[in-house]
Protein backbone atom coordinates (compact mmCIF):
# COMPACT_ATOMS: atom_id res chain seq x y z
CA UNK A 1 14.57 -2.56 2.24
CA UNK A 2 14.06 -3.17 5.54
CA UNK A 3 12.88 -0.62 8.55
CA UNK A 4 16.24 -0.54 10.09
CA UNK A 5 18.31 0.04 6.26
CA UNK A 6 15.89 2.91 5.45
CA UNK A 7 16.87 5.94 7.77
CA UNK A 8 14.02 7.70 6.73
CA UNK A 9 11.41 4.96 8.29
CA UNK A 10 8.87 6.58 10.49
CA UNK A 11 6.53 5.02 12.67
CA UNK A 12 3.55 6.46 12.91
CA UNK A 13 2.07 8.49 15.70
CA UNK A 14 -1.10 8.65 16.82
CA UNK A 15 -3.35 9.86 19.93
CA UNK A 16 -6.00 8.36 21.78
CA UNK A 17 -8.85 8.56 24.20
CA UNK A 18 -10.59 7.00 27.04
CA UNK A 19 -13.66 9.17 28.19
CA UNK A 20 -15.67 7.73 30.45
CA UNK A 21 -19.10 8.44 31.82
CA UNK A 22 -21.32 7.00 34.27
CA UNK A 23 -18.99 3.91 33.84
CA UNK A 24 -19.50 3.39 30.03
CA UNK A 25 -16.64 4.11 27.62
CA UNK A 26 -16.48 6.31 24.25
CA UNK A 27 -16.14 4.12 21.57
CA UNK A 28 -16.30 4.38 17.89
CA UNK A 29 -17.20 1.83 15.48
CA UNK A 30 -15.71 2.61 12.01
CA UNK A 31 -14.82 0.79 8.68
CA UNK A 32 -10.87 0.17 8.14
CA UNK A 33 -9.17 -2.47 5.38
CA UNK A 34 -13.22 -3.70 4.88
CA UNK A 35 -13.65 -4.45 8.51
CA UNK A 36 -15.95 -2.96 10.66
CA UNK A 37 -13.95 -2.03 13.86
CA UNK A 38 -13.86 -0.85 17.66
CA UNK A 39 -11.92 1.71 18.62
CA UNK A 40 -11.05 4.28 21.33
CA UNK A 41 -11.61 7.92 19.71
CA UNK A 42 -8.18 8.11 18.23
CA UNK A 43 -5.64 9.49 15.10
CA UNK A 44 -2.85 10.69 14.03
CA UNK A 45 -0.82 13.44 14.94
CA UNK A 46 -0.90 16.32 12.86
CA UNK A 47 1.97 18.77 12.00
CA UNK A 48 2.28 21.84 13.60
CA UNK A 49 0.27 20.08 16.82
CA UNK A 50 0.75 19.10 20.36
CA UNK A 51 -0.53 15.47 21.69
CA UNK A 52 -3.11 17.00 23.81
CA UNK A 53 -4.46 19.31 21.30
CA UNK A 54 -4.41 16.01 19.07
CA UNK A 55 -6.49 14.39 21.61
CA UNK A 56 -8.70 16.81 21.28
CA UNK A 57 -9.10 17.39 17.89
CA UNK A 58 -9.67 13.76 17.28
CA UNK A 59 -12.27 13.39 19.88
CA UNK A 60 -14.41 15.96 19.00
CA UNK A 61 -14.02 14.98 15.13
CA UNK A 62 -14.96 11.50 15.28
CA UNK A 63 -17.52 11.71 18.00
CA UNK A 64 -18.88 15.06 18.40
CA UNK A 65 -17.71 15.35 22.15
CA UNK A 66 -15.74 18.14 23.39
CA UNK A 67 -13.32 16.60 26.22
CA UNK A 68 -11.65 17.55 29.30
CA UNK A 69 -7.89 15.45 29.59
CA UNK A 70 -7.38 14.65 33.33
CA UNK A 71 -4.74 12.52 32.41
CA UNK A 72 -2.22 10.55 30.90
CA UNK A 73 -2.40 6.91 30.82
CA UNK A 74 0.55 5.74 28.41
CA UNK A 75 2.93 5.51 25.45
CA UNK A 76 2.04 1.98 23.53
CA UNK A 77 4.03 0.45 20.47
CA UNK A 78 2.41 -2.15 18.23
CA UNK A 79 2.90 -3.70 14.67
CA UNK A 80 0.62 -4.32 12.37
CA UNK A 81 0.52 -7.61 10.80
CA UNK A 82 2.22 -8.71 7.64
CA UNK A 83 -0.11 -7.12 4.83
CA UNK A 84 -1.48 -9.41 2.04
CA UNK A 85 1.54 -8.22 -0.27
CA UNK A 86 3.99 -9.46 2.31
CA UNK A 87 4.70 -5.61 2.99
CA UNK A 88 5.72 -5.05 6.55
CA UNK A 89 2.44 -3.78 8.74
CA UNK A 90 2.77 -0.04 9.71
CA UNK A 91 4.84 0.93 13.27
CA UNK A 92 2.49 2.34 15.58
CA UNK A 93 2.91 4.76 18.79
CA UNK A 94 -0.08 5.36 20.60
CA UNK A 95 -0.14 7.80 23.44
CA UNK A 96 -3.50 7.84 25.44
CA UNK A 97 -5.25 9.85 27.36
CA UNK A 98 -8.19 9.73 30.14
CA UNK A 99 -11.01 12.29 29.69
CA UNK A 100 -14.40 13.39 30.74
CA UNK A 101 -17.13 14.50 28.62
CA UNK A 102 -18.02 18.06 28.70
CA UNK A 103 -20.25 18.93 25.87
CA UNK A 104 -21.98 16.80 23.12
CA UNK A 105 -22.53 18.22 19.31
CA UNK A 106 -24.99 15.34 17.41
CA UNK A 107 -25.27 18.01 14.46
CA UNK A 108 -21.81 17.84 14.05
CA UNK A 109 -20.47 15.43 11.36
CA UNK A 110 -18.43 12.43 12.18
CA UNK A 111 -14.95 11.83 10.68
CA UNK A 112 -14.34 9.84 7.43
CA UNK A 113 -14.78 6.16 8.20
CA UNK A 114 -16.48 6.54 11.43
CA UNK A 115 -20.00 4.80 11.38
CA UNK A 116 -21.43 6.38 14.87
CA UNK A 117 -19.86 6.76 18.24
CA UNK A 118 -21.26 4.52 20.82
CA UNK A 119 -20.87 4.17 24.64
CA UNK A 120 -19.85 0.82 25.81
CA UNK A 121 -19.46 -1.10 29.63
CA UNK A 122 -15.77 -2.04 30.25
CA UNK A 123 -17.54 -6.09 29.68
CA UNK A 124 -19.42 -5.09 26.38
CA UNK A 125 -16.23 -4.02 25.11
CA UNK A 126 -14.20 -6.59 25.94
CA UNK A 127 -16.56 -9.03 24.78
CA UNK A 128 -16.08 -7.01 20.96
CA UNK A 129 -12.52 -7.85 21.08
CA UNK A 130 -12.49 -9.76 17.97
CA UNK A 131 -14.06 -6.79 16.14
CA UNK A 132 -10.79 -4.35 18.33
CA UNK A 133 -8.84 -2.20 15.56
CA UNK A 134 -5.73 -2.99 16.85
CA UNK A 135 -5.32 -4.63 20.75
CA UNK A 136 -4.36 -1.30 21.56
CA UNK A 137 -8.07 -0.91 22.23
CA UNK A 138 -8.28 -3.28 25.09
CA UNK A 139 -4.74 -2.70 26.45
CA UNK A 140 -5.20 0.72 27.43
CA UNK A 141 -8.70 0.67 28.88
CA UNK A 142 -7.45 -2.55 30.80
CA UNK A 143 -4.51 -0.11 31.92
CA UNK A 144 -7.05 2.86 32.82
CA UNK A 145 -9.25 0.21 34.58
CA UNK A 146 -6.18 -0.63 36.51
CA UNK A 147 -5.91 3.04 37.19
CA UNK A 148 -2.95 3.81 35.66
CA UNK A 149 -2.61 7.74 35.26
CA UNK A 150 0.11 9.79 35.14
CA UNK A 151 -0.06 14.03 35.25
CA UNK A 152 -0.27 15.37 31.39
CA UNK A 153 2.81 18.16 32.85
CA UNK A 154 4.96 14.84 31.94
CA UNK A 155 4.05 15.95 28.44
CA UNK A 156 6.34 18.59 27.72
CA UNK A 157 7.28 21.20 24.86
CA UNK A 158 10.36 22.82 24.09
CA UNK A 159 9.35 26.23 24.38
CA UNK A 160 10.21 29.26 21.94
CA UNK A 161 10.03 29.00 18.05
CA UNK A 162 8.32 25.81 18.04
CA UNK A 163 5.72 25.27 15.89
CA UNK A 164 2.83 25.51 18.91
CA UNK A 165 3.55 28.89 19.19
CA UNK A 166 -0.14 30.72 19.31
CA UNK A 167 -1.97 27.41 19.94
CA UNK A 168 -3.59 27.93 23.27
CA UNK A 169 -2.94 27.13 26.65
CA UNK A 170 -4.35 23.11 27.62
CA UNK A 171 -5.43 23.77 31.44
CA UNK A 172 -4.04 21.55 33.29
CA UNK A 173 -5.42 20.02 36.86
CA UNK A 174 -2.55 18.88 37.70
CA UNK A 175 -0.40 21.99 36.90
CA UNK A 176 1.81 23.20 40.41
């Protein structure tokens, strides 16, 4: 059955981050379908979560940073390839964010899959790009090179009996 017959079919959604410092970027290197990859700090979307906490969260658990957002930098879509069994490659949606390191934890342990975290020049990572998870990787640190940012208030949440009730405030530069 095909994506557009099963009306249950889900992409999947997932955060990311660019968090820069002194001009290098926060990378991770990590092991996925064999491969040893480059990626931006990034995951999925948990229930019960908002995108920035997500960020966050996902930061902080596969490199040990703690983060401040100071922006947003876009919504992506990709497709997998084809997998070996001819199965359709998963439907990605990638929402990124810039940040800026606050505090570092190296006790801390690193997420499932995640070799080390590792700070890379724009060129150093660029020059990985065969060893890129997904071209996500490049295409939104070429867009934050580019300066693209938009203010994270154009993330919004209904408010009122949603499930991000108690979660605390994100502060927000940006915020009127």
């Amino acid at each position: 059955m095909s994506p557009r017959e099963n009306r249950f079919w889900q992409p999947d959604v997932t955060v990311a981050t660019v968090v820069v410092d002194g001009g290098r970027l926060l990378c991770v290197e990590e092991r996925s379908n064999g491969r040893l990859v480059i990626n931006q700090p990034a995951g999925h979307l948990e229930p019960d979560e908002s995108l920035e906490h997500a960020a966050l969260r996902e930061t902080r658990e596969e490199t040990g940073w703690d983060v401040r957002l100071t922006g947003f930098i876009g919504f992506y879509q990709w497709q997998a390839p084809v997998q070996a069994d001819g199965g359709a490659g998963r439907h990605y949606l990638r929402l990124a964010f810039a940040a800026e390191p606050e505090r570092h934890d190296p006790a801390r342990p690193l997420d499932d899959g995640i070799v080390r975290a590792l700070w890379l020049t724009p060129a150093e990572l660029r020059a990985g790009r065969d060893r890129h998870r997904s071209p996500l990787v490049w295409q939104v640190v070429e867009d934050f090179l580019a300066g693209q940012r938009y203010p994270l208030s154009l993330l919004r949440s209904a408010p009122g009996g949603s499930a991000f009730d108690g979660f605390p405030a994100i502060p927000r530069d940006d915020a009127p």
